[in-house]
C-alpha atoms as a PDB file:
ATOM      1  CA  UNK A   1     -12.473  -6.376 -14.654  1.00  0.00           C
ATOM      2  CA  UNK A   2     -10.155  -4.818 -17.184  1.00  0.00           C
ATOM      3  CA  UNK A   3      -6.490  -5.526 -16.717  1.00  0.00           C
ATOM      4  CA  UNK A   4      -5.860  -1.940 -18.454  1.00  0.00           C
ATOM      5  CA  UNK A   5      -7.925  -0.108 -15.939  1.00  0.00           C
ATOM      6  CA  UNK A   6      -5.679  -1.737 -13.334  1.00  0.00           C
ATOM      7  CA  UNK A   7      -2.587  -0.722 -14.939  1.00  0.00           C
ATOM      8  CA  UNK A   8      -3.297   3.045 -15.435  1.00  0.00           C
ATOM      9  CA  UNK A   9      -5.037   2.868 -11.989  1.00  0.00           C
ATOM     10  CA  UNK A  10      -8.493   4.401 -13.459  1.00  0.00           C
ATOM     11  CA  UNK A  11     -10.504   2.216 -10.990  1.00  0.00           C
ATOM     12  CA  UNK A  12     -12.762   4.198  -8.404  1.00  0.00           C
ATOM     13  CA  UNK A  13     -11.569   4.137  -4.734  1.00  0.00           C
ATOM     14  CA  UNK A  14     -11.865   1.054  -2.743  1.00  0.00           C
ATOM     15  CA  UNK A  15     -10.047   1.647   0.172  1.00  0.00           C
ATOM     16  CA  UNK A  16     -12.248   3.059   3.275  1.00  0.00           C
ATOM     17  CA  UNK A  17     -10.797   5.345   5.692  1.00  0.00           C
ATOM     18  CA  UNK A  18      -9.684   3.097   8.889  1.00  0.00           C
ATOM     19  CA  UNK A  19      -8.062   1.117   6.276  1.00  0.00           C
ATOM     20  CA  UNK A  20      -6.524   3.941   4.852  1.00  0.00           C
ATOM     21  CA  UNK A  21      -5.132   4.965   8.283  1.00  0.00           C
ATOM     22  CA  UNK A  22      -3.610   2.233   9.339  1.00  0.00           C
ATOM     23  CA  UNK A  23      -2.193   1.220   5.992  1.00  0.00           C
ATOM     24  CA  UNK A  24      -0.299   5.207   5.797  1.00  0.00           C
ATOM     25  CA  UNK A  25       0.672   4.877   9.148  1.00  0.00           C
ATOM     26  CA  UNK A  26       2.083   1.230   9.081  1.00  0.00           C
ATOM     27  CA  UNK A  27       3.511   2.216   5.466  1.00  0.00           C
ATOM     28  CA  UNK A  28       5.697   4.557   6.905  1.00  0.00           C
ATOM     29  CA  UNK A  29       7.180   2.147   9.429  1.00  0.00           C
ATOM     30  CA  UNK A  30       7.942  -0.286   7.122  1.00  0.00           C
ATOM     31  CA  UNK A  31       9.744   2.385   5.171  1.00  0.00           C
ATOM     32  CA  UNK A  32      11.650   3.498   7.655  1.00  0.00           C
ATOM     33  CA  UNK A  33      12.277   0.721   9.737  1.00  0.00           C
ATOM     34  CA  UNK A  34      15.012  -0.866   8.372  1.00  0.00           C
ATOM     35  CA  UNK A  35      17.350   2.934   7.936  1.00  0.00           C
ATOM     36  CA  UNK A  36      16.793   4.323  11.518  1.00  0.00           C
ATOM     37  CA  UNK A  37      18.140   1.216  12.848  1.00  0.00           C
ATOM     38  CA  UNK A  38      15.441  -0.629  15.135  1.00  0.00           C
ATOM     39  CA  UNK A  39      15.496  -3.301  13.001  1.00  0.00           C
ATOM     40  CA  UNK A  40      19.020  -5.453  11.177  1.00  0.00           C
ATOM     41  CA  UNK A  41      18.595  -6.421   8.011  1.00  0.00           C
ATOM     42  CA  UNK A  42      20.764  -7.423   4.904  1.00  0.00           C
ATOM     43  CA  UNK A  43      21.106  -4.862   2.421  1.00  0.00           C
ATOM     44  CA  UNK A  44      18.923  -6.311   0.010  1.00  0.00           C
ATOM     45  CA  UNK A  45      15.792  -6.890   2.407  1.00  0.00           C
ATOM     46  CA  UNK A  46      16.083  -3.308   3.850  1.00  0.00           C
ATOM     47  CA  UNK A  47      15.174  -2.179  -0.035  1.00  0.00           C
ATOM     48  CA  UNK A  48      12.709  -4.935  -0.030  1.00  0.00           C
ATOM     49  CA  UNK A  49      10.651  -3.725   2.558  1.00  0.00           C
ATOM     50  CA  UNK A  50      11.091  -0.072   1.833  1.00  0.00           C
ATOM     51  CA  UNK A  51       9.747  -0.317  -1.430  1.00  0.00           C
ATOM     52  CA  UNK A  52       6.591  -2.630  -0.234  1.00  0.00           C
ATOM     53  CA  UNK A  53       6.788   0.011   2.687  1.00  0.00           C
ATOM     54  CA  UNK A  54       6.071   2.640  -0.048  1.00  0.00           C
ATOM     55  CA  UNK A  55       3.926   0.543  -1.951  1.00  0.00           C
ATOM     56  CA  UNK A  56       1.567   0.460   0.925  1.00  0.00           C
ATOM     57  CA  UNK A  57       1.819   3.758   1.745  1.00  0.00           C
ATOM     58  CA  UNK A  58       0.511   5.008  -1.719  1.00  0.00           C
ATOM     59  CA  UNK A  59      -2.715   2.339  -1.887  1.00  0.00           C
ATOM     60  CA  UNK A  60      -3.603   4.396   1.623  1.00  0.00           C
ATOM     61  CA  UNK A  61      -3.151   7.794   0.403  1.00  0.00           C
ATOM     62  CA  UNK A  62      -4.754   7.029  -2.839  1.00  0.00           C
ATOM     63  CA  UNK A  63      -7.324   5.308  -1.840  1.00  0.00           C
ATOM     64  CA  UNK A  64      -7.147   2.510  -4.824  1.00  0.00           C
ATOM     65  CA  UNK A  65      -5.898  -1.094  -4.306  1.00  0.00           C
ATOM     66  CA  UNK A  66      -5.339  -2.943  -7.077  1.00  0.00           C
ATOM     67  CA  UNK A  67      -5.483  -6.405  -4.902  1.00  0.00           C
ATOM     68  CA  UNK A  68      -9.185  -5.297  -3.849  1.00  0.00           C
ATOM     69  CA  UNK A  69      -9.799  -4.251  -7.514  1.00  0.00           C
ATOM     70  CA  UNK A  70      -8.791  -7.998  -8.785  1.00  0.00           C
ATOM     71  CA  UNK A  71     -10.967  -9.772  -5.907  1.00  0.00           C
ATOM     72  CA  UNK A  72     -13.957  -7.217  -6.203  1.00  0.00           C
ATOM     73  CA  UNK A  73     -13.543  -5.932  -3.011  1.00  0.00           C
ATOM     74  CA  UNK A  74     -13.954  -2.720  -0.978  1.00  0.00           C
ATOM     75  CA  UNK A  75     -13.599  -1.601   2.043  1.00  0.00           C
ATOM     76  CA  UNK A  76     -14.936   2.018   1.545  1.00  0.00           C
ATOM     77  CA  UNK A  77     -18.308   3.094   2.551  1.00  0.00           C
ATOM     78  CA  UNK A  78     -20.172   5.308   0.560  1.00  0.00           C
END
């Protein structure tokens, strides 16, 4: 494992597709949760959550988590 490939994210894909799914799709929720009201929260958590909420989102659409990189694991089938 090198920390640098981790940093400019030049690690192959290791997320499969379910996983990809459901982390886009529950992304978005936690995103969005907190500003169309469903859910009360102070100021400061609603930007927590958004930002993990985008954080998600991005390891599903790009395919690459860098958790799974540092544990040597994958859930994408080749």
């Amino acid at each position: 494992m090198q920390v640098s490939r981790l940093i400019t994210y030049r690690f192959d894909p290791n997320v499969g597709n379910p996983d990809r799914v459901f982390r886009i799709l529950s992304g978005v929720a936690l995103a969005a949760l907190p500003w169309i009201g469903l859910v009360s929260l102070p100021g400061w958590a609603a930007i927590a959550m958004t930002i993990f909420g985008i954080a998600w989102l991005l390891t599903g659409v790009l395919g690459r988590c860098g958790m799974y990189y540092l544990f040597g694991m994958s859930t994408r089938r080749d």
